[in-house]
Protein backbone atom coordinates (compact mmCIF):
# COMPACT_ATOMS: atom_id res chain seq x y z
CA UNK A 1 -66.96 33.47 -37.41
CA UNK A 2 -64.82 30.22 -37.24
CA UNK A 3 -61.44 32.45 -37.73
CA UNK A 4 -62.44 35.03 -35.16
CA UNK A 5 -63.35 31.59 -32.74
CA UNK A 6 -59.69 30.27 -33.93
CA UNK A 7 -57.59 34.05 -33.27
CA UNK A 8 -59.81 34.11 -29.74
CA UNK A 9 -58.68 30.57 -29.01
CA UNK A 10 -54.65 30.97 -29.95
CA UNK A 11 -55.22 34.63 -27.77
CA UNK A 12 -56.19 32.59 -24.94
CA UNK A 13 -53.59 29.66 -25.11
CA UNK A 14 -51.04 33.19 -25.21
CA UNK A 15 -52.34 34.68 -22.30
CA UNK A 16 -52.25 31.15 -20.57
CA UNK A 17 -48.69 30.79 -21.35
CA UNK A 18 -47.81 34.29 -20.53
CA UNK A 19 -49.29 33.61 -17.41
CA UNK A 20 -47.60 30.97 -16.22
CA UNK A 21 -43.69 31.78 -17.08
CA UNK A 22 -40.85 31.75 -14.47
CA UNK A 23 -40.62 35.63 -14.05
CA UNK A 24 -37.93 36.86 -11.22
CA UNK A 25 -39.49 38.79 -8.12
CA UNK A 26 -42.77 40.04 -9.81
CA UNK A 27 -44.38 42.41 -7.71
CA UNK A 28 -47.47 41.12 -5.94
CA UNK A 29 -50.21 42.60 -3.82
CA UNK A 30 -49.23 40.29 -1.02
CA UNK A 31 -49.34 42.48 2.25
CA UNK A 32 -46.62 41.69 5.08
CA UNK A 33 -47.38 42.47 8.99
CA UNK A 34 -43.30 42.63 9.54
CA UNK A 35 -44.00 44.29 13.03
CA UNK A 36 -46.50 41.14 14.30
CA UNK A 37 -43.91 38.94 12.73
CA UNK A 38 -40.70 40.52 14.96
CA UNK A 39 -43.06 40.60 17.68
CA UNK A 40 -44.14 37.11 17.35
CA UNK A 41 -40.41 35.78 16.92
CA UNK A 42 -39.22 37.90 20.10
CA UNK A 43 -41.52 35.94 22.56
CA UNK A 44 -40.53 32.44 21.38
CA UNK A 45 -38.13 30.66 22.94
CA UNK A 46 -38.43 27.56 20.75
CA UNK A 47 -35.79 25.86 17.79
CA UNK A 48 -38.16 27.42 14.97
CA UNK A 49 -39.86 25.62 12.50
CA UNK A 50 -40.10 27.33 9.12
CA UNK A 51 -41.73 26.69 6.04
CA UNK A 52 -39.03 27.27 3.56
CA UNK A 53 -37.50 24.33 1.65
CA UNK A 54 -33.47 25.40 2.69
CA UNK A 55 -32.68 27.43 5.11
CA UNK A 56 -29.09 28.47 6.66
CA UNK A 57 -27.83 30.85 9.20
CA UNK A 58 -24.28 31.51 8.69
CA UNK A 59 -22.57 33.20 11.11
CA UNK A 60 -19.91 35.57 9.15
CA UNK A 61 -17.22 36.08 11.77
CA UNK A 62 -16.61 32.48 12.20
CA UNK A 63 -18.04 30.92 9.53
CA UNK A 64 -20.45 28.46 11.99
CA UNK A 65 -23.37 27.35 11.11
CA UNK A 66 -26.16 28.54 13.21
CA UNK A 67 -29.26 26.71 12.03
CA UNK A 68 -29.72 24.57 8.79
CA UNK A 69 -32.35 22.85 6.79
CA UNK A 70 -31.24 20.61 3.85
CA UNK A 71 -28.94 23.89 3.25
CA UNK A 72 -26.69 21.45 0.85
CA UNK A 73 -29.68 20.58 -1.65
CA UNK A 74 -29.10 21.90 -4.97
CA UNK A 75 -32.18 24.26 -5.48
CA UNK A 76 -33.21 27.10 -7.72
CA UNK A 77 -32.23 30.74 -6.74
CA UNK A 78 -34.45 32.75 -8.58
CA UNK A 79 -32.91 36.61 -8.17
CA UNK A 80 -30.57 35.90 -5.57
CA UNK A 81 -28.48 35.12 -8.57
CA UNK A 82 -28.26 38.84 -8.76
CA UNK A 83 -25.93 38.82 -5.66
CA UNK A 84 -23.52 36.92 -8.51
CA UNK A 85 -23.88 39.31 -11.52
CA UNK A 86 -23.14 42.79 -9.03
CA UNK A 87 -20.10 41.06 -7.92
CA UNK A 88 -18.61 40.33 -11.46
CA UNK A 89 -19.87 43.40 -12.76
CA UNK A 90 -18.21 45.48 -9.89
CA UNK A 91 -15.14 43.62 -10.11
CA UNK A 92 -14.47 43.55 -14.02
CA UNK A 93 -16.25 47.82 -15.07
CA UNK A 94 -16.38 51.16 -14.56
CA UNK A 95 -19.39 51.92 -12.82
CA UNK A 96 -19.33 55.34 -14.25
CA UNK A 97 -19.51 54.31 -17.99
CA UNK A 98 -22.56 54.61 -19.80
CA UNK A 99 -23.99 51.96 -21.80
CA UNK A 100 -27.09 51.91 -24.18
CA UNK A 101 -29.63 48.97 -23.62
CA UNK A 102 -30.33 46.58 -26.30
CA UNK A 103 -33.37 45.24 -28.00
CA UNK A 104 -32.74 42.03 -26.05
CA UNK A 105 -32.20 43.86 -22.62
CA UNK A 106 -35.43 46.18 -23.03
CA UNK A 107 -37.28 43.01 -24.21
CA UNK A 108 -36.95 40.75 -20.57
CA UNK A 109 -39.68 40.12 -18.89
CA UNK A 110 -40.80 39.71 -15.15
CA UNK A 111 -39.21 42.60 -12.92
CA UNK A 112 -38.00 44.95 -14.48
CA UNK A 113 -36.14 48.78 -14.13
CA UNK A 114 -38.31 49.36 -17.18
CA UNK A 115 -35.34 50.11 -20.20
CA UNK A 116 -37.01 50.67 -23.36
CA UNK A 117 -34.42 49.72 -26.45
CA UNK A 118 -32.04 52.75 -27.02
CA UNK A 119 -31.77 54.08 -23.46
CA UNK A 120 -28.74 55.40 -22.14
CA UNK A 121 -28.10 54.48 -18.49
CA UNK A 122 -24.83 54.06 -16.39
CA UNK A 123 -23.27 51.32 -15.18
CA UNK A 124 -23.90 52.26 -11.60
CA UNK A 125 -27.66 53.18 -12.31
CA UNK A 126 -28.21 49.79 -13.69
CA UNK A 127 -26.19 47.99 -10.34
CA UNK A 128 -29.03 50.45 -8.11
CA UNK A 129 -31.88 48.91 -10.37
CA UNK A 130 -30.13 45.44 -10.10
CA UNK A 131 -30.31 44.71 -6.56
CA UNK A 132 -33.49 47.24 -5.57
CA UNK A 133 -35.63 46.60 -7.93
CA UNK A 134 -34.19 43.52 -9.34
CA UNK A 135 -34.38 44.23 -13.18
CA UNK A 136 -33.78 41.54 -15.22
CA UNK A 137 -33.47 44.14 -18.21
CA UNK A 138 -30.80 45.16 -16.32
CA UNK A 139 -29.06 42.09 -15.39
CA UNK A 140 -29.33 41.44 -19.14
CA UNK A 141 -28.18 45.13 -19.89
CA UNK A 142 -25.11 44.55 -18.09
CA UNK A 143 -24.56 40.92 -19.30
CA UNK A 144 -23.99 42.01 -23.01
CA UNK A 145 -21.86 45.10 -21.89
CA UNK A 146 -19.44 43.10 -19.81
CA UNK A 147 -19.92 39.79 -20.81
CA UNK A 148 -20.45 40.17 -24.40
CA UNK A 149 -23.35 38.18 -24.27
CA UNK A 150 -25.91 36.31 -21.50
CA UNK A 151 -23.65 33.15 -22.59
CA UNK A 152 -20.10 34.91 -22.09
CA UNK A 153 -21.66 36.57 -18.81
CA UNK A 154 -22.40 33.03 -17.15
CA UNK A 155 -19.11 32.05 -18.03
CA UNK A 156 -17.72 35.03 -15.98
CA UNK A 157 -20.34 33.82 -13.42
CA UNK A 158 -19.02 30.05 -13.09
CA UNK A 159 -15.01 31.17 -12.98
CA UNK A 160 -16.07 32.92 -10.06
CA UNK A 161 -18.19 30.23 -8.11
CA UNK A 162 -15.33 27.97 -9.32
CA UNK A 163 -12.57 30.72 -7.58
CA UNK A 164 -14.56 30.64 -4.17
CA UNK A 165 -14.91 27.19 -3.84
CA UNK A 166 -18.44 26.92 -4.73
CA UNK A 167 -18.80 23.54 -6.21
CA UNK A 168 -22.62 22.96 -6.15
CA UNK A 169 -23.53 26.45 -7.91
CA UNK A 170 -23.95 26.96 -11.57
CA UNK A 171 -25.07 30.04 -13.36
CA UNK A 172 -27.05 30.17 -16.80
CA UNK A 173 -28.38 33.81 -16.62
CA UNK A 174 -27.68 36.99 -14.98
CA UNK A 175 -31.17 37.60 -14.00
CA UNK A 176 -32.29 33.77 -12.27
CA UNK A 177 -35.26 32.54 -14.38
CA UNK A 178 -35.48 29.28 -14.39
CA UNK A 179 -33.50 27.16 -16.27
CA UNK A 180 -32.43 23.10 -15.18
CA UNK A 181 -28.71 24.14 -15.08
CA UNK A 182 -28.96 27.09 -13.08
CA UNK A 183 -29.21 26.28 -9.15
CA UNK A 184 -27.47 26.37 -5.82
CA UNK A 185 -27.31 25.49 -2.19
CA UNK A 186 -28.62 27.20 1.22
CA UNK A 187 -25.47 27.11 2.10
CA UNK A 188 -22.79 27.97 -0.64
CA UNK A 189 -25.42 31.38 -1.49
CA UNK A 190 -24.50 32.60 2.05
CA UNK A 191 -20.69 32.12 1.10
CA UNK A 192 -21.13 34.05 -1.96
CA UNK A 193 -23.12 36.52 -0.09
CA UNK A 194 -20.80 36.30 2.40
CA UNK A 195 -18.18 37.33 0.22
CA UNK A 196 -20.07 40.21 -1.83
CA UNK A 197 -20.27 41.84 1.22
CA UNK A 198 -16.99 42.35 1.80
CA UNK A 199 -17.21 45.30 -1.32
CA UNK A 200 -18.04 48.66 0.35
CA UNK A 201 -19.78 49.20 -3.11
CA UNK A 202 -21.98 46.14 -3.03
CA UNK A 203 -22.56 46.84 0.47
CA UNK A 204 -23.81 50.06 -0.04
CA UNK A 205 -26.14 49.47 -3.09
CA UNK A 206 -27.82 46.57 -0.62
CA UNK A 207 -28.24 48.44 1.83
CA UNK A 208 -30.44 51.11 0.18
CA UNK A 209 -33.90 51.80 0.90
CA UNK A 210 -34.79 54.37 -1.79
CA UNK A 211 -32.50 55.39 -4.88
CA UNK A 212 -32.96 57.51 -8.41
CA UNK A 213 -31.70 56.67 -11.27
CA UNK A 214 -31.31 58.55 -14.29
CA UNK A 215 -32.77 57.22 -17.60
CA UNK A 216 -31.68 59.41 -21.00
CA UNK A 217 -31.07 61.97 -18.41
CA UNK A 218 -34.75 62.09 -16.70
CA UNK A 219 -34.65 60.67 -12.76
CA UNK A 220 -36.84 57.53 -12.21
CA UNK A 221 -37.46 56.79 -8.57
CA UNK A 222 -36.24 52.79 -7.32
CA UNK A 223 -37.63 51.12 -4.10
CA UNK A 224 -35.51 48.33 -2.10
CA UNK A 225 -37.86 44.51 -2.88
CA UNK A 226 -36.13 43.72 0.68
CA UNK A 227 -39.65 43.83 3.18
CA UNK A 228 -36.98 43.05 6.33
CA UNK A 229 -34.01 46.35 5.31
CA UNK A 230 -35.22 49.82 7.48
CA UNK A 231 -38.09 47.40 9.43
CA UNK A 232 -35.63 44.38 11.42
CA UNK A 233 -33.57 45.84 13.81
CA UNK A 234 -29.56 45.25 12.44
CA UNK A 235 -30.91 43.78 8.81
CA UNK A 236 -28.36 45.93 6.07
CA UNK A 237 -29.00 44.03 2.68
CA UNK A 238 -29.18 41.98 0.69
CA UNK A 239 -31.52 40.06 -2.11
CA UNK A 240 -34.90 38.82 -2.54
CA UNK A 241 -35.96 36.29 -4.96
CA UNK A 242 -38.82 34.38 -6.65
CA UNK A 243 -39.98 32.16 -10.10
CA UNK A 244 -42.02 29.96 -9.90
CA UNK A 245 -40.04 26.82 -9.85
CA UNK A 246 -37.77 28.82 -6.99
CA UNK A 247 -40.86 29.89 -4.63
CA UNK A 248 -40.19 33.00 -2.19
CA UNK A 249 -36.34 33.42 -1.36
CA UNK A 250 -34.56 35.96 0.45
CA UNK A 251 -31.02 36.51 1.65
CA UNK A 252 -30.78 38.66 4.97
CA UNK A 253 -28.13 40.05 6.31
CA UNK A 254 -28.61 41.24 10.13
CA UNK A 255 -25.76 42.64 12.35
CA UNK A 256 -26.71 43.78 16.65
CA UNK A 257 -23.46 44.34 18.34
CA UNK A 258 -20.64 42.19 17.79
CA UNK A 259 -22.49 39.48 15.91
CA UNK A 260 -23.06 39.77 12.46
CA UNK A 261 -25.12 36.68 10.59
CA UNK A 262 -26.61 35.92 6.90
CA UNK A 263 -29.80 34.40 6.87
CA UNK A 264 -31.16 32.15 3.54
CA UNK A 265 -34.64 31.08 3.03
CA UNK A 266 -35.25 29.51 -0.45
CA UNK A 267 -38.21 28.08 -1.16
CA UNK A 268 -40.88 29.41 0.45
CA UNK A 269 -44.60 28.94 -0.46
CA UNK A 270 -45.41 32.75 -0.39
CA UNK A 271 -43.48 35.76 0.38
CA UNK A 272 -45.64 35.84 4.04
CA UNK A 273 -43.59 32.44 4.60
CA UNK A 274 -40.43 33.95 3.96
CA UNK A 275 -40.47 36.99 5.55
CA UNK A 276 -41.65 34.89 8.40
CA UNK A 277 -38.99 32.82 8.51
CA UNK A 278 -36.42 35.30 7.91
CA UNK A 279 -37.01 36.67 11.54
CA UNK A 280 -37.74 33.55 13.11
CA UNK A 281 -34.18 32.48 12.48
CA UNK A 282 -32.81 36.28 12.84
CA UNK A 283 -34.27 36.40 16.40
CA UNK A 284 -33.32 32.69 17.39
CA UNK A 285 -29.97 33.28 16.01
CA UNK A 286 -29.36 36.46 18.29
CA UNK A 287 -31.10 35.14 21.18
CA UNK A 288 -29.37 31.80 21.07
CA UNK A 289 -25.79 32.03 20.18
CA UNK A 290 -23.28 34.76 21.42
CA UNK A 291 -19.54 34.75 20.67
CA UNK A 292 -16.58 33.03 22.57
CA UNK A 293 -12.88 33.52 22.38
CA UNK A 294 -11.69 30.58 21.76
CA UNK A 295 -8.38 31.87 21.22
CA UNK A 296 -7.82 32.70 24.74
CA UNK A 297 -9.01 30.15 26.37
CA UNK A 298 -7.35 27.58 23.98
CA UNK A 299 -4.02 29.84 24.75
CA UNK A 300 -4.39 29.94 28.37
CA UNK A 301 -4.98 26.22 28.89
CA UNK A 302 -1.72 25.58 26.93
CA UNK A 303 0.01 28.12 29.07
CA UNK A 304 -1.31 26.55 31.93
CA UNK A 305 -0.95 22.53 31.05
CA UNK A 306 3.06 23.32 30.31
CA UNK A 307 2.83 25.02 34.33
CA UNK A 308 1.38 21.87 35.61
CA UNK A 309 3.37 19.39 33.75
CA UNK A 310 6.74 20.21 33.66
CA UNK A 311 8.52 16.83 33.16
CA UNK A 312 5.50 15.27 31.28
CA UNK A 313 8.28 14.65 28.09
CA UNK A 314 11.09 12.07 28.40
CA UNK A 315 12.92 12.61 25.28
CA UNK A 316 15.19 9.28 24.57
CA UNK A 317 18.92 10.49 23.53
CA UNK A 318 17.30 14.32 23.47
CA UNK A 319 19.91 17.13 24.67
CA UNK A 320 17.16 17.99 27.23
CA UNK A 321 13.47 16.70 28.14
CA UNK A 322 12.15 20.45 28.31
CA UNK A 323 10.16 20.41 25.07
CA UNK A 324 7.90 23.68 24.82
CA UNK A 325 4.39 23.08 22.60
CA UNK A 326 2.46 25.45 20.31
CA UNK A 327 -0.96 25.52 18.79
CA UNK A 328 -1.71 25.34 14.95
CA UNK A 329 -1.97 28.98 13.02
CA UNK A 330 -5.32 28.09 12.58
CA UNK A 331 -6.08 29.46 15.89
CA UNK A 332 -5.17 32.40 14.73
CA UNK A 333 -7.52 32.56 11.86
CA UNK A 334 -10.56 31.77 13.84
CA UNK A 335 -9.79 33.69 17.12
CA UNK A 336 -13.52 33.71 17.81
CA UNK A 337 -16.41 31.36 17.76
CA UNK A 338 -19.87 31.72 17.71
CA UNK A 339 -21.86 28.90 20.60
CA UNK A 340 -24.91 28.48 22.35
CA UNK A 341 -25.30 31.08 25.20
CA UNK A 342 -25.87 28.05 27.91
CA UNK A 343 -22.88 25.89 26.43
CA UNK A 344 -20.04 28.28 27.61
CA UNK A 345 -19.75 28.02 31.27
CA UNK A 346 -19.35 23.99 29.79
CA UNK A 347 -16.64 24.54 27.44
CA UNK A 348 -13.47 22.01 28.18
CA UNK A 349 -10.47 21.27 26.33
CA UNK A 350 -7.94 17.95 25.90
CA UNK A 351 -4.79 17.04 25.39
CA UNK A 352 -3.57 14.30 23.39
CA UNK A 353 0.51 13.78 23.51
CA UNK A 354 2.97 11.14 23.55
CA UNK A 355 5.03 11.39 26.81
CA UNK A 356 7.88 9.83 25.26
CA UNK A 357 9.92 10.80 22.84
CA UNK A 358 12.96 10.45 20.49
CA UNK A 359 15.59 12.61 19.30
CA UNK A 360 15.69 14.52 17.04
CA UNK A 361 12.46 17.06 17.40
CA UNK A 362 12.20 20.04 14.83
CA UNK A 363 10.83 23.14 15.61
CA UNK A 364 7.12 22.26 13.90
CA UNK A 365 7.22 18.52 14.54
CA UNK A 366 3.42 17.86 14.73
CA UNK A 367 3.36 16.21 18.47
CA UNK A 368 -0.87 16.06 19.31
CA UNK A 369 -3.99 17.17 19.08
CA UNK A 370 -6.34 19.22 21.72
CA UNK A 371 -9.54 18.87 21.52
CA UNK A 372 -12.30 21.63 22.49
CA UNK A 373 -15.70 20.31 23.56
CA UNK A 374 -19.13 21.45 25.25
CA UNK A 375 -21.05 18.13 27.04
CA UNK A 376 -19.54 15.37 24.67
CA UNK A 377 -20.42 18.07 21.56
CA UNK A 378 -17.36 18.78 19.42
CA UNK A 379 -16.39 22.37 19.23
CA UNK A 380 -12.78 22.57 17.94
CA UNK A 381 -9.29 20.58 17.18
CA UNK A 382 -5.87 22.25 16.72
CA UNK A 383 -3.16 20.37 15.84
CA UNK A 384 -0.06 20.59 18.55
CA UNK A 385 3.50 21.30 17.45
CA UNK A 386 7.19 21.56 18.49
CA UNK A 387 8.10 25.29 19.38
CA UNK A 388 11.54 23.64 19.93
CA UNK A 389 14.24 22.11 18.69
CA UNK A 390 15.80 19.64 20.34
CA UNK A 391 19.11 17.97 19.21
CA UNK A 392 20.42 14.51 19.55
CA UNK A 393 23.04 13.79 21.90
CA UNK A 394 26.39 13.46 20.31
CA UNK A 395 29.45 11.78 22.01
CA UNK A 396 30.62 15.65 23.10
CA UNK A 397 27.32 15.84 25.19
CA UNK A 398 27.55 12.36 27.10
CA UNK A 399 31.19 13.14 27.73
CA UNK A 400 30.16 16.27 29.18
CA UNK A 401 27.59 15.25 30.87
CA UNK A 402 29.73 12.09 32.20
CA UNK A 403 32.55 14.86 33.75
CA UNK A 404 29.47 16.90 35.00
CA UNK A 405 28.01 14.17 37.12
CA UNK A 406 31.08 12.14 38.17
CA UNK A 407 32.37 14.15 41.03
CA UNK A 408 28.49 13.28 42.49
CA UNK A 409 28.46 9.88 41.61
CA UNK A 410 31.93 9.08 42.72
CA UNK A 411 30.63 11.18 46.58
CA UNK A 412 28.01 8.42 46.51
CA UNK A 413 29.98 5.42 46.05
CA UNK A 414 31.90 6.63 49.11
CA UNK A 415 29.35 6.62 51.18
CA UNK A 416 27.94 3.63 50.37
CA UNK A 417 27.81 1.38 53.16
């Protein structure tokens, strides 16, 4: 009786500790109004207030920042790590190959594509149960087939965050359970996101509602975990997330004309709260911010400043004082700008330049700044250069320019009373 008590007991403590592991987007019975939700979001015209822990809306054209909540807090990621392992995995396989899952892949827990030890899947199969189911047997699958191990995987992982830049992001797993090491920011997940959706491939996988795979050659049907993709008008991908020690995540991506946005929410205290979120800052995001050429109007008030000022230089010893200005490349690189709808008829630029000068000016000298501004908000600065050159006098040019003027000069003397 007292070893049946003592098996029932160390059953219990099991089940306990079963229970309460970090698994990655386990399927709940959590029901979502996502129509109420849009409709709720249309009709309010307020700055929303959301429940999730970080938050960012990232325009992609322009790289502005629409809305943010401590979006630079290092934070868990859950399966939004996921967006990660697709990109290394598309960018260093064959998606065609077939690989055989291990002991090790069939054997991870929370959500899973359901590989059983032996099965022979491709590459491409395993990205579709990836990112639509999120799998963690098959984040782990294609760890070991491409990485050699979870280990030589994260490796693969951190080169990559370390290539684009993102310096408060470290990968442990392919899959997101929670692990101290393993964490990122609001922010730096919608540059990576950002950036994965520049693949056509990756961009196609996320953006698909319903898929089937083939397992040892039988077809297993996949749903897309994304609640917002084929309900939010303009969502196309990409991840949803959760652990326990992550909470509700989700990374949206949401295009309606021109504008194209990603939207994070990490940390949410149910998936309700996320999905809630998700369209409050979708809908403020549209119905706020529109995009402005800043190019043009930055180009046009040059163009029209070197009109209006046509002697503002006085170039000492110069050949000539007619010094023609350009603005920075930069410019070119972020043509257009994403602003609040009832800031543009505001917008207003300024020059600062030194009148006067000295020879010798370069071609590229850097001579100013202009500043572009909205009601005492900073919008812009672009650095002013020389599209000139302009040489020093020699002895030549004064000689010249002596000859030139003395048959005036000598007229005046003569008539000088």
């Amino acid at each position: 009786m007292k070893k049946y008590l003592y098996k029932t007991f160390i059953l219990f403590i099991f089940l306990i500790q079963i229970s309460t592991l970090s698994f990655a987007d386990d399927f709940d019975e959590e029901t979502i109004d996502v129509n109420a939700e849009i409709e709720s979001s249309i009709n309010s015209k307020e700055v929303p207030e959301v429940n999730s822990r970080s938050c960012v809306v990232l325009d992609r054209l322009s790289k502005n920042v629409l809305y943010r909540k401590n979006e630079k807090n290092k934070v868990k990621m859950a399966s939004t790590t996921k967006i990660m392992t697709a990109i290394i995995v598309l960018e260093n396989s064959s998606l065609d190959a077939t690989v055989e899952a291990s002991k090790k892949a069939a054997g991870t827990g929370g959500s899973r594509l359901g590989l059983k030890t032996g099965d022979k899947i491709t590459i491409r199969d395993l990205m579709y149960g990836l990112m639509l189911c999120s799998g963690n047997d098959a984040a782990v699958c294609l760890a070991e087939n491409i990485g050699g191990s979870i280990e030589g995987f994260a490796e693969l992982m951190n080169s990559k965050a370390q290539e684009l830049g993102l310096s408060n992001t470290h990968f442990e797993s392919p899959h997101g359970l929670d692990s101290d090491g393993h964490y990122t920011t609001a922010y730096e997940l919608a540059l990576l996101s950002d950036y994965a959706l520049k693949n056509p491939t990756f961009l196609n996988i996320v953006g698909t509602k319903n898929y089937t795979v083939t397992i040892n050659g039988f077809p297993k049907n996949l749903s897309n975990t994304n609640e917002l993709l084929g309900n939010l008008n303009g969502v196309y991908g990409i991840k949803t997330g959760f652990t326990n020690g992550a909470n509700r995540c989700l990374v949206t991506a949401c295009k309606r004309g021109e504008m194209d946005i990603i939207c994070v929410v990490l940390g949410a205290d149910t998936k309700n709260f996320r999905t809630r979120d998700s369209i409050k800052l979708i809908e403020y995001s549209f119905k706020t911010f529109e995009y402005f050429n800043i190019k043009d109007f930055v180009n046009q008030y040059i163009s029209d400043w070197q009109k209006n000022n046509p002697n503002f230089f006085l170039i000492e010893k110069g050949y000539t004082n007619q010094l023609e200005i350009r603005v920075d490349s930069a410019l070119e690189n972020t043509p257009i700008i994403s602003i609040k709808k009832n800031l543009v008829s505001t917008i207003e630029a300024n020059i600062s330049l030194q009148s006067y000068l000295q020879a010798p000016i370069n071609q590229n000298d850097l001579l100013g700044q202009l500043q572009v501004s909205s009601q005492g908000t900073h919008i812009a600065d672009f650095d002013l250069f020389s599209n000139t050159t302009i040489r020093k006098n020699t002895i030549t040019d004064y000689m010249f320019n002596f000859f030139k003027f003395y048959p005036n000069q000598l007229e005046s003397l003569r008539n000088f009373p």
